[in-house]
C-alpha atoms as a PDB file:
ATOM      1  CA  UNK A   1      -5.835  24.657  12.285  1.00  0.00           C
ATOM      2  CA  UNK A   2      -3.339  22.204  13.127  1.00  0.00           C
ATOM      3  CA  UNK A   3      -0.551  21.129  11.155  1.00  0.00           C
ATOM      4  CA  UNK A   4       0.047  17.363  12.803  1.00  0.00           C
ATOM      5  CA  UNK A   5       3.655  16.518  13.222  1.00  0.00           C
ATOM      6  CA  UNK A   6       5.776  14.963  10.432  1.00  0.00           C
ATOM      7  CA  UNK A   7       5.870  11.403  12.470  1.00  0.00           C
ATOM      8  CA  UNK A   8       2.290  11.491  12.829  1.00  0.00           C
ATOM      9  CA  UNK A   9       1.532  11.244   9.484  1.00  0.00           C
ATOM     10  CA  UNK A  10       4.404   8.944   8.602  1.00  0.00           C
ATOM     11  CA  UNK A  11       2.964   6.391  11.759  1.00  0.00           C
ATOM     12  CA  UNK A  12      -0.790   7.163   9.611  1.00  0.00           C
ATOM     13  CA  UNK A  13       0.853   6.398   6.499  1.00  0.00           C
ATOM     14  CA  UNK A  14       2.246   3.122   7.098  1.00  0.00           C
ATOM     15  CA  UNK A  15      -1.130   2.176   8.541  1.00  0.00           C
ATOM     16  CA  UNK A  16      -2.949   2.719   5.908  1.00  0.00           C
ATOM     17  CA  UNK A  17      -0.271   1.065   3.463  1.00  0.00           C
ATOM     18  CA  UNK A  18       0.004  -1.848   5.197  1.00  0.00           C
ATOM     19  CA  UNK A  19      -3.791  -2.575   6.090  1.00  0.00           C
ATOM     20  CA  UNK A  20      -4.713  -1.652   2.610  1.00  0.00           C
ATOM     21  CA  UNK A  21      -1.689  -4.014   1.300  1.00  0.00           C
ATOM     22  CA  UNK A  22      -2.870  -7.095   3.240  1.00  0.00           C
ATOM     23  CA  UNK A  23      -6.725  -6.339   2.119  1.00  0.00           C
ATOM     24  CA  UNK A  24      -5.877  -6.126  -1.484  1.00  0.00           C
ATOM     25  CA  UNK A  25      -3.601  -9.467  -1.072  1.00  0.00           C
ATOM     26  CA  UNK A  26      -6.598 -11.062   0.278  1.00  0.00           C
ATOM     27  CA  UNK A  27      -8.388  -9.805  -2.724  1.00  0.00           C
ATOM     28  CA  UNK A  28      -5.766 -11.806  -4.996  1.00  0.00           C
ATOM     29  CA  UNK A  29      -5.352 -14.370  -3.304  1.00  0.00           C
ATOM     30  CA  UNK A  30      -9.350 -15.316  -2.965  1.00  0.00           C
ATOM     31  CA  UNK A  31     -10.186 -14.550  -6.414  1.00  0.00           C
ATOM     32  CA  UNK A  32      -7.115 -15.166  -8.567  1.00  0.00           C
ATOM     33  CA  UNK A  33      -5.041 -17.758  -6.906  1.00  0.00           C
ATOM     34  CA  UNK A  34      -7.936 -19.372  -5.337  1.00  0.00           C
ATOM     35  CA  UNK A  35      -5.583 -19.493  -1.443  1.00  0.00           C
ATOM     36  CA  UNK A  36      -8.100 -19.337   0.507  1.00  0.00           C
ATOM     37  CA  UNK A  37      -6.432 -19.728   4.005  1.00  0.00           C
ATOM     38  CA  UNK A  38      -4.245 -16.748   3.592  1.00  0.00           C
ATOM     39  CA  UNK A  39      -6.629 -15.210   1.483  1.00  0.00           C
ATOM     40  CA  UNK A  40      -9.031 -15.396   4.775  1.00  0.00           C
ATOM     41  CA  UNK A  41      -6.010 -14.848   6.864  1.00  0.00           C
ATOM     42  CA  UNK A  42      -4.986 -11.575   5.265  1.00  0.00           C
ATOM     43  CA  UNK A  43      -7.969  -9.298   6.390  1.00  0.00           C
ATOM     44  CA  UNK A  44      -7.423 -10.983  10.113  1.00  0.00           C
ATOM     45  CA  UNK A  45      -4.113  -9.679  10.331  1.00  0.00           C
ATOM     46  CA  UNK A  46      -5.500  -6.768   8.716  1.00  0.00           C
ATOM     47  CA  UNK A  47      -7.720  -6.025  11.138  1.00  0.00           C
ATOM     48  CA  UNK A  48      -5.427  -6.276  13.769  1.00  0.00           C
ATOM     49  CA  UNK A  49      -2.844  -3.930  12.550  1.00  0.00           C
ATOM     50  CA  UNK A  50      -6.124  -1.146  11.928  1.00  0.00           C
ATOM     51  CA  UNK A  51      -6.670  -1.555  15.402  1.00  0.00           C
ATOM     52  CA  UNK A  52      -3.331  -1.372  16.845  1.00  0.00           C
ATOM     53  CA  UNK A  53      -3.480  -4.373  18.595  1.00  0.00           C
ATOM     54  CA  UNK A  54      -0.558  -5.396  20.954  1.00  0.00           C
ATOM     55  CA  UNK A  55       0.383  -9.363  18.952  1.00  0.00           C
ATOM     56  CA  UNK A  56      -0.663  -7.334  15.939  1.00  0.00           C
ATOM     57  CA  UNK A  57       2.959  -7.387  14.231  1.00  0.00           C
ATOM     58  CA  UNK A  58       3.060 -11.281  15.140  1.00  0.00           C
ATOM     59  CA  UNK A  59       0.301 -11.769  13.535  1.00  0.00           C
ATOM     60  CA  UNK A  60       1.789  -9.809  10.217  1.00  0.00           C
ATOM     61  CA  UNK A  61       4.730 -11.594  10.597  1.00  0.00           C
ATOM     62  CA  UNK A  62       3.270 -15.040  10.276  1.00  0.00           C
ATOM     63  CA  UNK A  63       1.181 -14.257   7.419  1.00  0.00           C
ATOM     64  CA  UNK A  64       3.795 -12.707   5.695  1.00  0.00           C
ATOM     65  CA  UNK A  65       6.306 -15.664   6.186  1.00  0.00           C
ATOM     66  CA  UNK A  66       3.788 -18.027   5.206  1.00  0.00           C
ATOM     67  CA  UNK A  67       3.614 -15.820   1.862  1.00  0.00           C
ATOM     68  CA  UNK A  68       7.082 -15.593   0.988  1.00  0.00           C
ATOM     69  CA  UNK A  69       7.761 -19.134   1.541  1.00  0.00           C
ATOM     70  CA  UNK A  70       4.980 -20.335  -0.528  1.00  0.00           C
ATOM     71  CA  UNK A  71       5.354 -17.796  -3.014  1.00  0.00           C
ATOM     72  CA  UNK A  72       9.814 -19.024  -3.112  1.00  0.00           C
ATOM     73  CA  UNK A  73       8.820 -22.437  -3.174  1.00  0.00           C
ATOM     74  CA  UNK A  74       6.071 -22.087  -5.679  1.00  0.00           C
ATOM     75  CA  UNK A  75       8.012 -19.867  -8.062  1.00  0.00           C
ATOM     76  CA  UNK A  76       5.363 -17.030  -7.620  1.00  0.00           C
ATOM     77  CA  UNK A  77       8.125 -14.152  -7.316  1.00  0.00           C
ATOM     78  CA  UNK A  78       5.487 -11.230  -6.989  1.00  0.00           C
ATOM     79  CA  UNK A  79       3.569 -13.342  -3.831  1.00  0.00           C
ATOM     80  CA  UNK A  80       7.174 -13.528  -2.452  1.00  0.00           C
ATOM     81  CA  UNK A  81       8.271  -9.829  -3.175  1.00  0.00           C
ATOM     82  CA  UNK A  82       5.411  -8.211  -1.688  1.00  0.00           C
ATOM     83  CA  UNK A  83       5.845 -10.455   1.839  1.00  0.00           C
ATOM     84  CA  UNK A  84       9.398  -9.639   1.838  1.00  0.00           C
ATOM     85  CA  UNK A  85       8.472  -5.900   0.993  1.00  0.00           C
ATOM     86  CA  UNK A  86       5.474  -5.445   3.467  1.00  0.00           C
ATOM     87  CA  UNK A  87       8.163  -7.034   6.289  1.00  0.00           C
ATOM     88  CA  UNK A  88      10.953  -4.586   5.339  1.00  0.00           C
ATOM     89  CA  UNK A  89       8.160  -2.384   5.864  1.00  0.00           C
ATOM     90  CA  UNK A  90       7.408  -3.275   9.434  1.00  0.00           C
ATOM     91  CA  UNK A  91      10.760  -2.526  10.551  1.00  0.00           C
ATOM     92  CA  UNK A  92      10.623   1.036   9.379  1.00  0.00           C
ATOM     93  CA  UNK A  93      10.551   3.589  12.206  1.00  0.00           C
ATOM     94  CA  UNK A  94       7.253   4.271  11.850  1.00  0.00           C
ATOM     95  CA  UNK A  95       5.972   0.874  12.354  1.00  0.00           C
ATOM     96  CA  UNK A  96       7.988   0.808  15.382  1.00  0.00           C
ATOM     97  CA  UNK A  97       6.202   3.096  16.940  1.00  0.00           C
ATOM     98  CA  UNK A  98       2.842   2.147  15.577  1.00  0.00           C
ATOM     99  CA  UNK A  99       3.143  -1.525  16.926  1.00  0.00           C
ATOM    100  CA  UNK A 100       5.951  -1.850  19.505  1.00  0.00           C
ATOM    101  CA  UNK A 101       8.225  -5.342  19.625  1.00  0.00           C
ATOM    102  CA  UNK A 102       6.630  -7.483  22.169  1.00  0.00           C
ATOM    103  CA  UNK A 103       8.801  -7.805  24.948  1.00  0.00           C
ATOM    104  CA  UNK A 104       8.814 -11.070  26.422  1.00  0.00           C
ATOM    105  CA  UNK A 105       7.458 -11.111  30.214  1.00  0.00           C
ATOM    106  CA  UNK A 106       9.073 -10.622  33.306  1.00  0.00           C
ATOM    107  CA  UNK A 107      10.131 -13.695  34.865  1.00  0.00           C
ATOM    108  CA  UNK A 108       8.253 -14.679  38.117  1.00  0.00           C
ATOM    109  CA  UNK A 109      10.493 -14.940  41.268  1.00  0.00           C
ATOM    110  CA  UNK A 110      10.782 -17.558  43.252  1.00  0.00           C
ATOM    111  CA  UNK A 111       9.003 -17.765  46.588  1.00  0.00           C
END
């Protein structure tokens, strides 16, 4: 057996926090608070941080940012504390490695 290595689990662990953060916002935000574009936006973004994909954190970041500036303006503190939390959150290390920075492309030389 085993034993997987301690970054392993902590790139698994923010995974799981994170996807299951965004689906249970979505749950809120459909049923209670009735928001349905970020409430269909949520399990989108979701999605694409479960499957590691490459504009994954993008995506996260524009939901989130949408959230926290709805949730300041609107005086929902909670909406706005859990954005601000699950974006602290994607700078941890762990996220890092889980869904790299983009990098913006190499510029094309000239002929």
């Amino acid at each position: 057996m085993s034993v997987a290595r301690p970054s392993a689990l902590a790139e698994r662990l923010v995974v799981v926090a994170l996807v299951g953060a965004l689906l249970a916002y979505a749950a809120v935000a459909l049923w209670v608070r009735q928001w349905w574009l970020s409430g269909l936006a949520a399990p989108v973004a979701a999605a694409l941080l479960a499957v590691r994909h490459p504009r994954a954190r993008f995506s996260a970041y524009v939901l989130l940012t949408v959230v926290a500036v709805r949730g300041a303006t609107a005086g929902d503190w909670s909406a706005a504390a859990f954005a601000v939390a699950a974006i602290l959150a994607l700078q941890a290390p762990p996220a890092l490695r889980v869904w790299p920075r983009v990098r913006p492309p190499a510029r094309m030389a000239r002929p």
